[in-house]
C-alpha atoms as a PDB file:
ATOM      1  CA  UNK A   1       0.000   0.000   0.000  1.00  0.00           C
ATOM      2  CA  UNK A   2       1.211   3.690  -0.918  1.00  0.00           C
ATOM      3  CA  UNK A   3       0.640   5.941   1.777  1.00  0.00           C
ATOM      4  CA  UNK A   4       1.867   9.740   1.306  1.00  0.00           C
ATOM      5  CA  UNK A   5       1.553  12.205   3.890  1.00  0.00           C
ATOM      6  CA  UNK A   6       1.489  16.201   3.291  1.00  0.00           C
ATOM      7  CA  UNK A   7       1.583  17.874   6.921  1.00  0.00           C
ATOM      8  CA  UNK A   8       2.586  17.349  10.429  1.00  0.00           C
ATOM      9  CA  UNK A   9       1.525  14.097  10.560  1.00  0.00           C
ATOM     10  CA  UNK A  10       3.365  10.750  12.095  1.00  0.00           C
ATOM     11  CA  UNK A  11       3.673   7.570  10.568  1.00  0.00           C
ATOM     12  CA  UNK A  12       1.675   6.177  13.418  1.00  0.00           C
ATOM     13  CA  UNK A  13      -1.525   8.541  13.099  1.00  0.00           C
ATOM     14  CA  UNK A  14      -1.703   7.612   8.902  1.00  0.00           C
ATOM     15  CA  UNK A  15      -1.846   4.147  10.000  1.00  0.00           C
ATOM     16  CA  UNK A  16      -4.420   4.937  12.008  1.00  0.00           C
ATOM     17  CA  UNK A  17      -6.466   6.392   9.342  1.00  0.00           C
ATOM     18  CA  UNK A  18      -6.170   3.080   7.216  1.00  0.00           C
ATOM     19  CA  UNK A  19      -7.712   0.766  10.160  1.00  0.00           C
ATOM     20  CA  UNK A  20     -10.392   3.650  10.533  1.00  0.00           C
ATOM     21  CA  UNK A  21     -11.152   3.064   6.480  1.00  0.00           C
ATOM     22  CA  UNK A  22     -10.748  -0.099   5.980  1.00  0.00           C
ATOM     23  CA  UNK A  23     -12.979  -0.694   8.934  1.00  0.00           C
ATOM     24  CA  UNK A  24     -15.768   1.656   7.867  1.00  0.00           C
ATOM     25  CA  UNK A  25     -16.132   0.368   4.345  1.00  0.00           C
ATOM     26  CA  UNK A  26     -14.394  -3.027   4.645  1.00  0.00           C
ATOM     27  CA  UNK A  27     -11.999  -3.014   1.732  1.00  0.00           C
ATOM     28  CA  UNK A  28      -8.817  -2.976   1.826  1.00  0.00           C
ATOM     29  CA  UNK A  29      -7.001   0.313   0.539  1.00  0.00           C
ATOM     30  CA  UNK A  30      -4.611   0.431  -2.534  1.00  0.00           C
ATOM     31  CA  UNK A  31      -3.649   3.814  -1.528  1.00  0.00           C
ATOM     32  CA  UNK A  32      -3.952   6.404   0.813  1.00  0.00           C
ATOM     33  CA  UNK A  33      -2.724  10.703   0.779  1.00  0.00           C
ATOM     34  CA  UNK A  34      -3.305  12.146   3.978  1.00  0.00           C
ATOM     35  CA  UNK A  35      -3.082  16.149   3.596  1.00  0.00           C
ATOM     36  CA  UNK A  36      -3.063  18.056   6.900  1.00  0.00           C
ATOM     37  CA  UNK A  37      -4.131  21.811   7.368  1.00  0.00           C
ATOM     38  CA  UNK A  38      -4.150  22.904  10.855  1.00  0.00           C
ATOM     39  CA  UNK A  39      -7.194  20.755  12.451  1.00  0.00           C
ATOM     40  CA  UNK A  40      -8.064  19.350   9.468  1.00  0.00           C
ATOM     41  CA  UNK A  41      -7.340  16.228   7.474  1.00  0.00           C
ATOM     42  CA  UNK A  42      -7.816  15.666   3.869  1.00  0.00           C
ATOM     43  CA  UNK A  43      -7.800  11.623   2.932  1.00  0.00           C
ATOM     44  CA  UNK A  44      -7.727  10.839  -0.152  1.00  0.00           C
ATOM     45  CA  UNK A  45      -7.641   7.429  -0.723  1.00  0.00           C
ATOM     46  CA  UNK A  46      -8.161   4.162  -3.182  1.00  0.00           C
ATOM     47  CA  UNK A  47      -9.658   1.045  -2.248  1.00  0.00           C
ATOM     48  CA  UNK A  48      -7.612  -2.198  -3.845  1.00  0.00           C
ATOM     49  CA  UNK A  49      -9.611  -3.914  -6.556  1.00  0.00           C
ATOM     50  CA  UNK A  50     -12.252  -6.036  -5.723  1.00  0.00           C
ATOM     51  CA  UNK A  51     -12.589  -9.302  -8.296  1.00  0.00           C
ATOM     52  CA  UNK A  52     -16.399  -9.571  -9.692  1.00  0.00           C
ATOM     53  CA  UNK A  53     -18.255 -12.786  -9.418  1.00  0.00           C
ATOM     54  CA  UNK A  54     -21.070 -13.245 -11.657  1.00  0.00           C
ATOM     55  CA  UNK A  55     -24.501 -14.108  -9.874  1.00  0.00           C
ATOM     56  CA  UNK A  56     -27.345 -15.439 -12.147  1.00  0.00           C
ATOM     57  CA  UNK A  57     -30.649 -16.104 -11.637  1.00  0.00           C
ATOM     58  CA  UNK A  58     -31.569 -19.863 -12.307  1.00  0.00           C
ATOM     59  CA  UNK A  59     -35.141 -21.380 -11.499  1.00  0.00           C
ATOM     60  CA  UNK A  60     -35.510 -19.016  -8.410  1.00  0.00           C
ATOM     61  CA  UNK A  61     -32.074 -19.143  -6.992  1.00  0.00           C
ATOM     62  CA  UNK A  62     -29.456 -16.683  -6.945  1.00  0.00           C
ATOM     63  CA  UNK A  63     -26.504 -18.717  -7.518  1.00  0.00           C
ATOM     64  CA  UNK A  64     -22.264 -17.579  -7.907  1.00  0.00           C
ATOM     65  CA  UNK A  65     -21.655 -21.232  -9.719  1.00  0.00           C
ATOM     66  CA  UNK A  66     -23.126 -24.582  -9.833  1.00  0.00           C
ATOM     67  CA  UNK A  67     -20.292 -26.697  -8.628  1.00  0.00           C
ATOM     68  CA  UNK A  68     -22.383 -28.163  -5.711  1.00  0.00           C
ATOM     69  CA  UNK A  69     -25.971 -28.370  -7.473  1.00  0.00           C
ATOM     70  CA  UNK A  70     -26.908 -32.511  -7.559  1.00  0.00           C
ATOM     71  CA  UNK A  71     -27.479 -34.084 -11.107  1.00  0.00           C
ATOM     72  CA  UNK A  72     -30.975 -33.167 -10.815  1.00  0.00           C
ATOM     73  CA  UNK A  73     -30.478 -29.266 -10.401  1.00  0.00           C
ATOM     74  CA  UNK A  74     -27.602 -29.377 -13.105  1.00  0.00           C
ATOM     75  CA  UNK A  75     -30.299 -31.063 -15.781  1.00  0.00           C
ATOM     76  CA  UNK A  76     -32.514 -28.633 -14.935  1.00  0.00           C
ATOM     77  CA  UNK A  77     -29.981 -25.712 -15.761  1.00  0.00           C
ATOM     78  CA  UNK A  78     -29.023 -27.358 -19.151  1.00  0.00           C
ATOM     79  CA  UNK A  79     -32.558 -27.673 -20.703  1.00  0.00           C
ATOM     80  CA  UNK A  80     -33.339 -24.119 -19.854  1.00  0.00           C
ATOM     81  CA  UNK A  81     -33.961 -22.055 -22.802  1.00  0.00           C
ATOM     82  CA  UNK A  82     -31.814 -19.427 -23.289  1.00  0.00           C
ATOM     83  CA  UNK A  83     -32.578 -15.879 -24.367  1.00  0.00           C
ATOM     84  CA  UNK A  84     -31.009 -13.559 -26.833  1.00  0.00           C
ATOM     85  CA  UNK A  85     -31.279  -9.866 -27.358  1.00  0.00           C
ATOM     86  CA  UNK A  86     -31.024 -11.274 -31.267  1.00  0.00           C
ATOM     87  CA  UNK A  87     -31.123  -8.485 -34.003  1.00  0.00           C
ATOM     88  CA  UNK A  88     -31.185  -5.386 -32.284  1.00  0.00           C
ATOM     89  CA  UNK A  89     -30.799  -3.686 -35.832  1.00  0.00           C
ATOM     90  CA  UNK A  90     -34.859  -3.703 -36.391  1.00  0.00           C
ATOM     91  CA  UNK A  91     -36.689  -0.662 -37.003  1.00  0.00           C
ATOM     92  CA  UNK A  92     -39.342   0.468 -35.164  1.00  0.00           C
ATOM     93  CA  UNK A  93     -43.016   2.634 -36.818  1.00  0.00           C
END
């Protein structure tokens, strides 16, 4: 993690403001730039990227993937007809 201070600030109270942010939001930070001015603190920080699982909808279920589905559920999920958004270069009176 980058942290960059700007101010009277210790090593110790930056610190500080990364457990306070990662806490509130809980991500972890990529960066942080703490800029002090008298009693006041300017963070401005990044939050470390966050991989995307995809989350369908099958038969009523919200489901990340289907390693533990039985045979049953996994038939089910392979005779399901699946939709298109087909030509979408059809004009429309």
């Amino acid at each position: 993690m980058n942290i960059e201070i700007t101010g009277n600030a210790s090593t110790q109270e930056a610190l500080a403001y990364v457990d306070y942010l990662e806490e509130k939001y809980g991500r972890k930070l990529e960066s942080l730039d703490v800029q002090l001015d008298g009693d006041y603190a300017d963070l401005n920080y990044k939050f470390a990227h966050v991989p995307f699982e995809r989350i369908r909808r099958i038969t009523g279920y919200l489901v990340g993937t289907m390693d533990h589905w039985n045979d049953a559920k996994t038939a089910e999920e392979s005779d399901r007809v699946k939709h298109s958004l087909g030509d979408s270069s059809m004009e429309l009176f």
